[in-house]
Protein backbone atom coordinates (compact mmCIF):
# COMPACT_ATOMS: atom_id res chain seq x y z
CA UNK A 1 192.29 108.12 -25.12
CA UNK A 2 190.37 104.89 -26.26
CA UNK A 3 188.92 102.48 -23.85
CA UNK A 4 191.54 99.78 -24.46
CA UNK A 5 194.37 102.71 -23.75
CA UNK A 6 192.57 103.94 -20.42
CA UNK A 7 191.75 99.96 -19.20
CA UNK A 8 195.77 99.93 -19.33
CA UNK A 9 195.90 103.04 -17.27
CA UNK A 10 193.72 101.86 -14.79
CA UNK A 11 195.43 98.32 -14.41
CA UNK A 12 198.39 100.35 -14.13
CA UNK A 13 196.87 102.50 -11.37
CA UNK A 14 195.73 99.99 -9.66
CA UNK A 15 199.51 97.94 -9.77
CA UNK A 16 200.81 101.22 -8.00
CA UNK A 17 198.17 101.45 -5.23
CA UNK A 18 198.65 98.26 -4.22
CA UNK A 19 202.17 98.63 -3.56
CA UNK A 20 201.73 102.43 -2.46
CA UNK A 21 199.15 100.98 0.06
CA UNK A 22 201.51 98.13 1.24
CA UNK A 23 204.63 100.52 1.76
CA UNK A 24 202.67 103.10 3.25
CA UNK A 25 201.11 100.85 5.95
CA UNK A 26 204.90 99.92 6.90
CA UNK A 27 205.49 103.44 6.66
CA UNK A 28 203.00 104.10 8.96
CA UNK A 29 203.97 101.77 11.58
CA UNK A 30 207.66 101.82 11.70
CA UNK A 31 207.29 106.16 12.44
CA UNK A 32 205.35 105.19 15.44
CA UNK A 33 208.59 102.86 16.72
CA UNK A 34 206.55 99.80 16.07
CA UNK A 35 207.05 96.56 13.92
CA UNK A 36 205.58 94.84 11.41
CA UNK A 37 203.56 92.61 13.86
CA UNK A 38 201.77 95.93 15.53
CA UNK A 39 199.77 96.23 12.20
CA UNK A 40 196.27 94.88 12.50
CA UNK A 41 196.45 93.25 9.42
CA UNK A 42 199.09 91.46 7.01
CA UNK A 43 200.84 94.47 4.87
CA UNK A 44 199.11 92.95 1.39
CA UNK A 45 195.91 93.73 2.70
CA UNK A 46 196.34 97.38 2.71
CA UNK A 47 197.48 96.94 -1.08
CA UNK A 48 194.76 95.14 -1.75
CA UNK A 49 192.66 97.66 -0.14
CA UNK A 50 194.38 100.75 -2.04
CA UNK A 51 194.36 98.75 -5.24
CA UNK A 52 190.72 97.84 -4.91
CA UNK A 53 189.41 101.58 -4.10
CA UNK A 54 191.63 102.55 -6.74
CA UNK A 55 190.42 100.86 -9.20
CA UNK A 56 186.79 99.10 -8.94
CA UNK A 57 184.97 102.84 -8.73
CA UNK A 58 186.63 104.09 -11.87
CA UNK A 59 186.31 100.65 -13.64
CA UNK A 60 182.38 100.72 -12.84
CA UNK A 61 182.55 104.05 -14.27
CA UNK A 62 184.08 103.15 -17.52
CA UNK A 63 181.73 100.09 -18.14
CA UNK A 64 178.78 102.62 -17.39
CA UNK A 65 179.94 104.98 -19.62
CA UNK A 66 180.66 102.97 -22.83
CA UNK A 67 177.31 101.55 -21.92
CA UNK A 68 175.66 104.28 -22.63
CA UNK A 69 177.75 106.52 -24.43
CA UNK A 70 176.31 105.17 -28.28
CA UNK A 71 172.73 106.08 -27.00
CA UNK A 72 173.45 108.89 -25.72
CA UNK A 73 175.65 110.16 -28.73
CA UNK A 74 172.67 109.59 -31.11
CA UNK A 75 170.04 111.09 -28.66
CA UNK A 76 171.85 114.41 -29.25
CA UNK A 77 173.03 113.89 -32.50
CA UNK A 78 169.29 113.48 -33.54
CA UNK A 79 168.41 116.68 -31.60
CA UNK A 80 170.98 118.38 -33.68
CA UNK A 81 169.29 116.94 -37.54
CA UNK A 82 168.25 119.84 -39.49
CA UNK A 83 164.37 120.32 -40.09
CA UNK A 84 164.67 118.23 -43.53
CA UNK A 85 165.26 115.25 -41.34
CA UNK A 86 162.00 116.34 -38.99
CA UNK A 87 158.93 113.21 -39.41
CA UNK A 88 161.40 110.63 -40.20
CA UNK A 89 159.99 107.33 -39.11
CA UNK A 90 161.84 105.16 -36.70
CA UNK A 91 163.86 103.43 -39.45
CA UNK A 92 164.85 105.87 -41.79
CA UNK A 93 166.62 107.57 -38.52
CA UNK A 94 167.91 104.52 -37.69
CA UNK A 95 169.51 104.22 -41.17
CA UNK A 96 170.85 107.85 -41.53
CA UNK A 97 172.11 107.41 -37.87
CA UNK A 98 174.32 104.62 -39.50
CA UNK A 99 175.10 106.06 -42.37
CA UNK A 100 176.56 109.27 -40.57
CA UNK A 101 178.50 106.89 -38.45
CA UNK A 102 179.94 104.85 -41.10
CA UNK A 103 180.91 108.37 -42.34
CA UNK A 104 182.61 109.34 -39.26
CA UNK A 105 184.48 105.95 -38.96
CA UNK A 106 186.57 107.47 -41.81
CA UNK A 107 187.53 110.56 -40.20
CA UNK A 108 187.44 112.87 -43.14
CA UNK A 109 184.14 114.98 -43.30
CA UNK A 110 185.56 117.43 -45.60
CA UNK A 111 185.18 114.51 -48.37
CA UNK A 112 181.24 114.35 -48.11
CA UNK A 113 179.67 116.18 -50.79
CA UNK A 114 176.16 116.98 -48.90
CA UNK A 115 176.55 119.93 -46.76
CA UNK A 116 174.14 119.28 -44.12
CA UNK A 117 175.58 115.45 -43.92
CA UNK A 118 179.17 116.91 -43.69
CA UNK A 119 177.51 119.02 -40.56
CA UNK A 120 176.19 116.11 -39.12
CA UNK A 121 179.30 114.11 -39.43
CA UNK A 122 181.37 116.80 -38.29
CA UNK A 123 179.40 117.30 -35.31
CA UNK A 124 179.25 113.67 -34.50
CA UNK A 125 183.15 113.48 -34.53
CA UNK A 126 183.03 115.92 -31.57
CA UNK A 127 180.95 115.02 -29.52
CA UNK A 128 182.60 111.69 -29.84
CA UNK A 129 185.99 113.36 -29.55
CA UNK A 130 184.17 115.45 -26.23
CA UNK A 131 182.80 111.97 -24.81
CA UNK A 132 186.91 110.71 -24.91
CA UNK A 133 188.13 113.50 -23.20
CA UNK A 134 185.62 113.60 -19.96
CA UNK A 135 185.79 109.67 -19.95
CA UNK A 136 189.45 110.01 -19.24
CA UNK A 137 189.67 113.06 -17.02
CA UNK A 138 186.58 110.99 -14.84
CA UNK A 139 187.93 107.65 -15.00
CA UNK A 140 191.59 109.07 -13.84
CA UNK A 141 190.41 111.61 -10.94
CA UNK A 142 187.98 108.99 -10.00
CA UNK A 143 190.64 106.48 -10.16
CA UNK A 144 192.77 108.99 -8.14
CA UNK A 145 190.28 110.17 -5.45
CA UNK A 146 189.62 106.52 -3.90
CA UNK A 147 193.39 106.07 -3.92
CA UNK A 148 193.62 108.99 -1.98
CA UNK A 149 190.60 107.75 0.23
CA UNK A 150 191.91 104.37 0.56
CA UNK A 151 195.82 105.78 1.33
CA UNK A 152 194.44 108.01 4.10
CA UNK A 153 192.53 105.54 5.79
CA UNK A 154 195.83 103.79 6.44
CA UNK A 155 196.51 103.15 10.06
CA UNK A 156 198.25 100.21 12.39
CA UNK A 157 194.59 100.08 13.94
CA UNK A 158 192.85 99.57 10.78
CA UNK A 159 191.18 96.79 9.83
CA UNK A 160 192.01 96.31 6.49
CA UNK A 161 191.69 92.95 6.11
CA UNK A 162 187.89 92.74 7.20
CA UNK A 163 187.78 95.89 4.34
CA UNK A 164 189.14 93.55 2.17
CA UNK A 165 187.06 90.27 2.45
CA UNK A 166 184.17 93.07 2.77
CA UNK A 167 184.36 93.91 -0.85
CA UNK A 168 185.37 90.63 -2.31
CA UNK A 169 182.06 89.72 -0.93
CA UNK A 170 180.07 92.37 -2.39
CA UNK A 171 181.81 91.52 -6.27
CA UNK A 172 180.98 87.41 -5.36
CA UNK A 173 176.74 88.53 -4.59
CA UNK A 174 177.19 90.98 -7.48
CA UNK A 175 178.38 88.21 -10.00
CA UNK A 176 175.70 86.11 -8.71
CA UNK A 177 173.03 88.34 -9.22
CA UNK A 178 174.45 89.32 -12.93
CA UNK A 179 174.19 85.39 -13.53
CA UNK A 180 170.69 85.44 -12.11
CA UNK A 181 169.26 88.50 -13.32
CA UNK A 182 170.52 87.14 -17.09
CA UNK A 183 168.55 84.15 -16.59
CA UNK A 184 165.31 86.03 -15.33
CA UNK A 185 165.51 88.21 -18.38
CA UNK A 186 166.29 85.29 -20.98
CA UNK A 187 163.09 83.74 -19.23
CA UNK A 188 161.10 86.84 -19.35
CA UNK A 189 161.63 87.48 -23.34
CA UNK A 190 160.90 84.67 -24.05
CA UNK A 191 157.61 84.76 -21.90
CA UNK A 192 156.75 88.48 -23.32
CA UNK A 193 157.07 87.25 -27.31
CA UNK A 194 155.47 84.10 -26.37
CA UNK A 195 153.04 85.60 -25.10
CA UNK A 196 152.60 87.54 -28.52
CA UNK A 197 152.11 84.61 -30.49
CA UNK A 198 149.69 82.72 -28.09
CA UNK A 199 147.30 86.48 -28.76
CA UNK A 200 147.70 84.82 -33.01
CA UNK A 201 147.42 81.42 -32.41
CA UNK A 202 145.41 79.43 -29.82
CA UNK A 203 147.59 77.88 -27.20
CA UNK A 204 145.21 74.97 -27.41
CA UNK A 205 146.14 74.49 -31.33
CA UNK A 206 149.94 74.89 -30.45
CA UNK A 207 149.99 72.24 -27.81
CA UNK A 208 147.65 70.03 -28.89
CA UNK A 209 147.99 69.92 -33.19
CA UNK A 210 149.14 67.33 -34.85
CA UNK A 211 150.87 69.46 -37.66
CA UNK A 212 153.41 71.79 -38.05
CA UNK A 213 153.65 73.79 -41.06
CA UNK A 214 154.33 77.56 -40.44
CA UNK A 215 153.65 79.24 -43.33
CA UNK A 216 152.57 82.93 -43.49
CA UNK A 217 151.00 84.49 -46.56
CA UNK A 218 153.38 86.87 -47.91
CA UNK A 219 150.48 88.54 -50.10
CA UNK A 220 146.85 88.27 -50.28
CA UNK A 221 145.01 85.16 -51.69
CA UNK A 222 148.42 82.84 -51.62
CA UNK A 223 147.59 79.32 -51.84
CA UNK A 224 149.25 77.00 -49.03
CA UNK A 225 149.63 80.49 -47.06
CA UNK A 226 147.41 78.72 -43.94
CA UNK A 227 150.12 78.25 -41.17
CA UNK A 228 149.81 74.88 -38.72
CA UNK A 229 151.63 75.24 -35.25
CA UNK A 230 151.06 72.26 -33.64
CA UNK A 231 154.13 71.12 -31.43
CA UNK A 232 153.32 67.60 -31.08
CA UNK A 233 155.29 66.39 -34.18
CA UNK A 234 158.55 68.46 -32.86
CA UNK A 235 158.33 67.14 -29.30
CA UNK A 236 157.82 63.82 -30.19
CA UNK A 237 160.87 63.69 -32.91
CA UNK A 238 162.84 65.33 -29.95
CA UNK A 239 162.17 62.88 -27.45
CA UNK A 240 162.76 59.84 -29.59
CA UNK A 241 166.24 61.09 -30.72
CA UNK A 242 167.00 61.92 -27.65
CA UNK A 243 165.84 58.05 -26.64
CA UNK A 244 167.80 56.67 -28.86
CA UNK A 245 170.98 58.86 -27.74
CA UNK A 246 170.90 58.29 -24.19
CA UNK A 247 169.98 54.32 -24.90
CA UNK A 248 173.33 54.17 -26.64
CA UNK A 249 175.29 56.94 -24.45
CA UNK A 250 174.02 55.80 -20.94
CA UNK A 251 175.17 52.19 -20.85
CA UNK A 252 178.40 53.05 -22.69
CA UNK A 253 179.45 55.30 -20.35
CA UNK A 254 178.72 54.34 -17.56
CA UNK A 255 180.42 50.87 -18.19
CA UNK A 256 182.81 52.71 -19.31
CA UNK A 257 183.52 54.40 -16.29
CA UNK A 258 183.23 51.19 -13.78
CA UNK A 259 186.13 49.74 -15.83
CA UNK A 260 188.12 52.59 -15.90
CA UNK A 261 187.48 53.47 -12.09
CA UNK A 262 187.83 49.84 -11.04
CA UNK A 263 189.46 47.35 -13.55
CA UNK A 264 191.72 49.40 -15.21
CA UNK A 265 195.31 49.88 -14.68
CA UNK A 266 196.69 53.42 -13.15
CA UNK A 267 198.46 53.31 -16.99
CA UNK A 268 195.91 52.31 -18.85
CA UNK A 269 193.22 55.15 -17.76
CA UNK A 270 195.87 57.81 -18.12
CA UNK A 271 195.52 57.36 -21.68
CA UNK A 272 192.06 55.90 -22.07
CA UNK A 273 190.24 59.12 -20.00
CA UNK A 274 191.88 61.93 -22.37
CA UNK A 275 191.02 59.60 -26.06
CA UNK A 276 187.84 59.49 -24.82
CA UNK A 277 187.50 63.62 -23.93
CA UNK A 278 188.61 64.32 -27.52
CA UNK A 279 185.36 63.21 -28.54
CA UNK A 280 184.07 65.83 -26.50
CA UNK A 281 186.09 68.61 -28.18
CA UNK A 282 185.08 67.58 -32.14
CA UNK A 283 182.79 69.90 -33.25
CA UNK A 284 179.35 68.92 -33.44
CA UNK A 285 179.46 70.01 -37.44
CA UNK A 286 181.91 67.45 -37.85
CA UNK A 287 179.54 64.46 -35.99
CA UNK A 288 176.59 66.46 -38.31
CA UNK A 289 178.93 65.21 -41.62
CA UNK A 290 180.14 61.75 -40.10
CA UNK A 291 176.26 60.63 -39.55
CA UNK A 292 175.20 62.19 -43.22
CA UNK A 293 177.64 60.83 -45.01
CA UNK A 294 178.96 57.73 -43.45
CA UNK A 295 175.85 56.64 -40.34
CA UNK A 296 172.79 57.54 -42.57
CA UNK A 297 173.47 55.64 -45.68
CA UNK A 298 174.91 52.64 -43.91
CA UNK A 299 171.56 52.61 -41.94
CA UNK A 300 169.87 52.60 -45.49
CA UNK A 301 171.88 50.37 -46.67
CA UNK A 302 171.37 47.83 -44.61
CA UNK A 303 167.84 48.16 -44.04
CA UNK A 304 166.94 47.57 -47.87
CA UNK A 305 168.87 44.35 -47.56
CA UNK A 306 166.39 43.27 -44.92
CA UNK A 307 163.49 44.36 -47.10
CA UNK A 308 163.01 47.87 -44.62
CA UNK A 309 161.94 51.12 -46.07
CA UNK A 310 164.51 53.28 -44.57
CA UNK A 311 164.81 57.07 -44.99
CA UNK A 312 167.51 58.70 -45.97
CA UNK A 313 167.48 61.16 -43.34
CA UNK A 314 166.67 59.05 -40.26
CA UNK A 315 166.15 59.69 -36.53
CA UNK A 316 168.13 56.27 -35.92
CA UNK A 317 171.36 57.88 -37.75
CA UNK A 318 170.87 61.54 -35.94
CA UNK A 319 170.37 59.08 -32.68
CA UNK A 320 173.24 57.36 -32.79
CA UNK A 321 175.93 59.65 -33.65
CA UNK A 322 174.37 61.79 -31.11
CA UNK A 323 174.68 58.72 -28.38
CA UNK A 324 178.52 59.00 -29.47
CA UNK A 325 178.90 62.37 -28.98
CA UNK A 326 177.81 62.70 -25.63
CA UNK A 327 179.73 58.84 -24.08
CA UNK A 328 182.66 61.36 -23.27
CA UNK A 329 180.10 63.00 -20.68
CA UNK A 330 178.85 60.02 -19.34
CA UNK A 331 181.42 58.22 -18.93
CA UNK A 332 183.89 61.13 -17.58
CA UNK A 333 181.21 62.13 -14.82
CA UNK A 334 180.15 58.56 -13.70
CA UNK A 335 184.00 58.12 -13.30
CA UNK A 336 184.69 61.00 -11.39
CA UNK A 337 181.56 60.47 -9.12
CA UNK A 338 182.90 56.71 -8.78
CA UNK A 339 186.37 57.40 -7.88
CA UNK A 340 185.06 59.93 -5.25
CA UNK A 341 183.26 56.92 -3.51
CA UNK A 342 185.52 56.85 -0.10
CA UNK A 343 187.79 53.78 -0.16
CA UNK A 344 186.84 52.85 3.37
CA UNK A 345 183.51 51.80 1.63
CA UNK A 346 185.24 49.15 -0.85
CA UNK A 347 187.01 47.96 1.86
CA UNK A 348 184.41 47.15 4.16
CA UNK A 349 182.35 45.52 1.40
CA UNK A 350 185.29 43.17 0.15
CA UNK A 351 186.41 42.56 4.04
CA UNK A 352 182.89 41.31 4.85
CA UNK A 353 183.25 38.77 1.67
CA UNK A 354 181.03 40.50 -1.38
CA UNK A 355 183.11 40.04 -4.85
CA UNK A 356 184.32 42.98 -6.85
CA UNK A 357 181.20 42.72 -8.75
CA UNK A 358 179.01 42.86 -5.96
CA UNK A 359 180.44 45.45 -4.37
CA UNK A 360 179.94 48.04 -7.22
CA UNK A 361 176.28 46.80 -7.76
CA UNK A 362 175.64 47.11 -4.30
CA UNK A 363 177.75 50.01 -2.59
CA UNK A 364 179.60 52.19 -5.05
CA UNK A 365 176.74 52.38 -7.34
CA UNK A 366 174.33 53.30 -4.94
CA UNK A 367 176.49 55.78 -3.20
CA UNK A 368 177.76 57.41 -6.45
CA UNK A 369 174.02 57.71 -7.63
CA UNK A 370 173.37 61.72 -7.03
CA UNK A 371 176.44 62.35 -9.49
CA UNK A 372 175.39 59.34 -12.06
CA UNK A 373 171.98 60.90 -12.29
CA UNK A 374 173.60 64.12 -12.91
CA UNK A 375 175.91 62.92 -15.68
CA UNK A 376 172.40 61.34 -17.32
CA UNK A 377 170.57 64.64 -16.86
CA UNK A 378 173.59 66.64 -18.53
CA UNK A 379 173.63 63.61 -21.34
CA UNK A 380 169.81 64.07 -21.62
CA UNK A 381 170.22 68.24 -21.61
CA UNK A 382 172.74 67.94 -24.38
CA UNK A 383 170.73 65.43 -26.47
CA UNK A 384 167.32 67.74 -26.39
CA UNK A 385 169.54 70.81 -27.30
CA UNK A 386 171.73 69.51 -30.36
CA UNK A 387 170.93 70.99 -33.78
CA UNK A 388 173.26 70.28 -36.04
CA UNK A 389 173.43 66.77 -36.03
CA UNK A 390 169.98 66.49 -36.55
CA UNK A 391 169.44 69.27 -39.22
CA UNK A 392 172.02 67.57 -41.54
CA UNK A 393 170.94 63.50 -40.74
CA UNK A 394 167.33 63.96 -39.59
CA UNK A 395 166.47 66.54 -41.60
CA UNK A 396 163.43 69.51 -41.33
CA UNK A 397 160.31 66.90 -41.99
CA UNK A 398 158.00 67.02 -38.97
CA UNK A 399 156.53 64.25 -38.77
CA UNK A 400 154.40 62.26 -36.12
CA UNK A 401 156.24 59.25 -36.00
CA UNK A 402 157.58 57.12 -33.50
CA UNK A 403 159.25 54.97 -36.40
CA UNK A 404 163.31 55.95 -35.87
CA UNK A 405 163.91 54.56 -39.67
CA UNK A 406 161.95 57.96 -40.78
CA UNK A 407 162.98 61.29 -40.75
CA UNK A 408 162.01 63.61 -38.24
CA UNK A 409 162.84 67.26 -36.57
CA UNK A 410 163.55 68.49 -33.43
CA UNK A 411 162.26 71.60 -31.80
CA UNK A 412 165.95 73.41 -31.57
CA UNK A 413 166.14 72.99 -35.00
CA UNK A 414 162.99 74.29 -36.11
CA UNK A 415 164.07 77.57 -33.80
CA UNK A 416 166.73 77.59 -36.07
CA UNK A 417 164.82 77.70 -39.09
CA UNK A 418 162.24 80.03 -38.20
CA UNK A 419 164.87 82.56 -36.88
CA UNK A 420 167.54 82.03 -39.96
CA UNK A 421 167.78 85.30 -42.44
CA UNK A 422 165.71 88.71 -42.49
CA UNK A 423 162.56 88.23 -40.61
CA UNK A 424 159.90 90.63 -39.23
CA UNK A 425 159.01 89.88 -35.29
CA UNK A 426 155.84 90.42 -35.74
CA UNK A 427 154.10 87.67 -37.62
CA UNK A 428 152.82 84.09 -35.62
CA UNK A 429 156.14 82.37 -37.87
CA UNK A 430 158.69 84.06 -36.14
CA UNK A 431 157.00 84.42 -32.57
CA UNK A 432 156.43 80.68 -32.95
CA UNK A 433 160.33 80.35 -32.16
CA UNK A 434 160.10 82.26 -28.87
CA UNK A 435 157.10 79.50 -27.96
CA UNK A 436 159.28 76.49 -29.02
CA UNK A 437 161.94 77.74 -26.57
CA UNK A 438 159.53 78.30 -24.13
CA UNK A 439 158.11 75.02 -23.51
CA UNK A 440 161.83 73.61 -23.87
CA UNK A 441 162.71 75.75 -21.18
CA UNK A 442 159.63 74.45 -19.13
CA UNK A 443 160.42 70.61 -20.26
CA UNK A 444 164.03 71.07 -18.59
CA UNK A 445 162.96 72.14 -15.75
CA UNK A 446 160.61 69.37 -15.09
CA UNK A 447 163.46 66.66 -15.95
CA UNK A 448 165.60 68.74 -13.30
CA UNK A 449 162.69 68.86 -10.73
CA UNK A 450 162.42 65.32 -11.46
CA UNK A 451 165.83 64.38 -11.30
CA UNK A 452 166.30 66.42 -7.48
CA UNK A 453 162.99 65.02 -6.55
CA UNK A 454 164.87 61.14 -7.54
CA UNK A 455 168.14 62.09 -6.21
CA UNK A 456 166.86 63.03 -2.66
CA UNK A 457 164.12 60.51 -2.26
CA UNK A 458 167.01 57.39 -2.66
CA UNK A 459 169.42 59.71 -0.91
CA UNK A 460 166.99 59.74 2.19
CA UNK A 461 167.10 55.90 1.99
CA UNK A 462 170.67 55.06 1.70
CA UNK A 463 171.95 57.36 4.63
């Protein structure tokens, strides 16, 4: 039985304990001569109680096992190679263990012409066909066995619902901790291969040059083989697209917002709100094209008529398609936070004489602040982290410029380029992508620290 085939089993397991659970707890009651009432808890929660013992030990099981079932397979499958495969390096196992696989995928090892690879894929088949049959004989009599725990435990006296909300709050800390223990480890790759390059290159040289060209010599005496990894250029085309986004994207939207929140008919934002979320759901490719083809050489355009040298890939064109990308954001938060801005506040500020004008400068603004420096800080976030719009209208030059009619690069999109097609982790060119996305992890968290340390400092004034 596959693991799609068993999940069904399971869900279907766990349908019947919860109504075995709920019947049997009115079972249990009504052959004592009570009622419904005389149970502790509401009849559902003893489902829910049968359903969950049924079915969250054998699902744990099933993720642990198909977790570990490929590694394990190949462990003993390469305890099982004949002696010709003894001294193999790491890779050429790696590749037969792929090859025997691919082999097995078919089914047929009677077809394979070498003997000892027809014994290797026959014995692969059944210890695959072995790992099947105990993963569904566990999965069931575990599956099973806490039904039959759960079902016994059944009583008028028991408290099943405090069972209940027991567990539910075990899964709720256990998806935190998956959500925080994924972030820890992101973090701590990053640091580790980081780490790795700074032991090539000086960390001094990577924050502190003025050049980035990282170039590796592929053989010995290569001319232009001398890599440069100095992350000045990439920050500093980074920051000034991102500038120019959030100049255009911050007023916008949040304009945008105080009319639709304030001015604007109950009609009207009906159908202004969701045109303005579609921008939010074209695909950032599609912006990428629009500024290449249509932003960029308008910007060109009309800079040689005013005598400018203008680039053809800009940071001004990867700017200000980016601004338009993320007004949805701006203006969709600021409006929310706005609208959430209790009424009793207009109305005393409008009963004590200040104009409509006045009393958005004045009250709703300032109370709606937290959330408006949010809706910036997710603008800014989204800015610093686009790629494609600036690989395909800034382009891949880094250089030190603050001139946004030149063309420039960002530091996603050099992570992208270091880290696009076959490349050997080893070497200061590839770690140098795992150092990029350190300090952009570190530069976040200072605008966040920055933005909380904002954000509380005001919020201590106003109240």
């Amino acid at each position: 039985m596959n693991s799609t085939t068993l999940l069904l089993v399971l869900l279907a397991l766990v349908a019947f304990g919860y109504f075995f659970g709920r019947n049997r707890s009115l079972a249990a009651v009504h052959s004592r001569g009570g009622h419904r009432r005389d149970l502790h808890s509401l009849p559902e929660y003893y489902g829910y109680m049968a359903a969950l013992w049924a079915g969250l030990p054998a699902l744990l099981l099933l993720l642990a096992w198909s977790a570990l079932e490929p590694t394990t397979l190949n462990h003993l499958l390469v305890a099982h190679f004949p002696a010709t495969y003894q001294g193999m390096s790491s890779n050429d196992i790696g590749l037969a263990l792929n090859s025997l696989h691919l082999e097995a995928g078919q089914g047929n090892p009677a077809d394979i012409a070498d003997p000892a690879q027809r014994q290797q894929v026959a014995y692969l088949l059944h210890l695959q066909e072995t790992s099947r049959l105990l993963k569904t004989a566990l999965v069931v009599v575990l599956s099973l066995a806490g039904l039959a725990w759960a079902v016994s435990r059944i009583s008028p006296r028991f408290r099943a619902r405090n069972a209940v909300e027991r567990i539910i709050r075990y899964i709720l800390i256990a998806a935190s901790s998956v959500a925080i223990l994924t972030t820890v480890g992101i973090v701590l790759s990053v640091l580790f291969e980081s780490l790795r390059f700074f032991a090539k290159v000086p960390i001094t040289e990577f924050l502190f040059g003025l050049e980035w060209s990282p170039q590796i010599a592929i053989r010995a005496g290569q001319v232009g083989s001398d890599g440069a990894f100095g992350i000045i250029p990439l920050f500093v085309g980074t920051l000034l697209i991102a500038l120019i986004a959030l100049a255009l994207a911050v007023p916008i939207g949040l304009m945008t917002a105080i009319y639709l929140s304030e001015y604007a008919s109950p009609r009207f934002r009906a159908i202004a709100k969701p045109t303005l979320e579609v921008l939010a759901g074209i695909p950032t490719v599609v912006y990428g094209f629009f500024a290449a083809l249509t932003v960029a050489p308008a910007i060109r355009a009309f800079g040689e008529s005013l005598g400018l040298e203008v680039s053809s890939e800009s940071a001004l064109a990867a700017g200000i398609v980016m601004g338009v990308m993320i007004i949805p954001f701006m203006s969709s938060l600021s409006e929310d936070v706005i609208s959430a801005v209790p009424r009793a506040m207009r109305d005393g500020s409008l009963g004590m004489g200040a104009t409509r004008s006045e009393t958005i400068r004045l009250v709703l603004l300032p109370a709606a602040l937290p959330g408006i420096v949010g809706g910036i800080l997710l603008a800014a976030s989204r800015a610093i982290g686009e790629t494609m719009i600036v690989v395909m209208a800034a382009g891949l030059t880094a250089n030190l410029t603050l001139n946004p009619l030149e063309a420039v690069t960002t530091v996603t999109v050099q992570i992208v380029t270091l880290l696009t097609g076959d490349q050997e982790f080893d070497s200061a060119k590839t770690l140098a992508a795992f150092a990029l996305a350190l300090m952009l992890f570190i530069t976040t968290l200072i605008l966040n620290v920055i933005a909380l340390h904002v954000v509380r400092r005001y919020r201590e004034q106003y109240e």
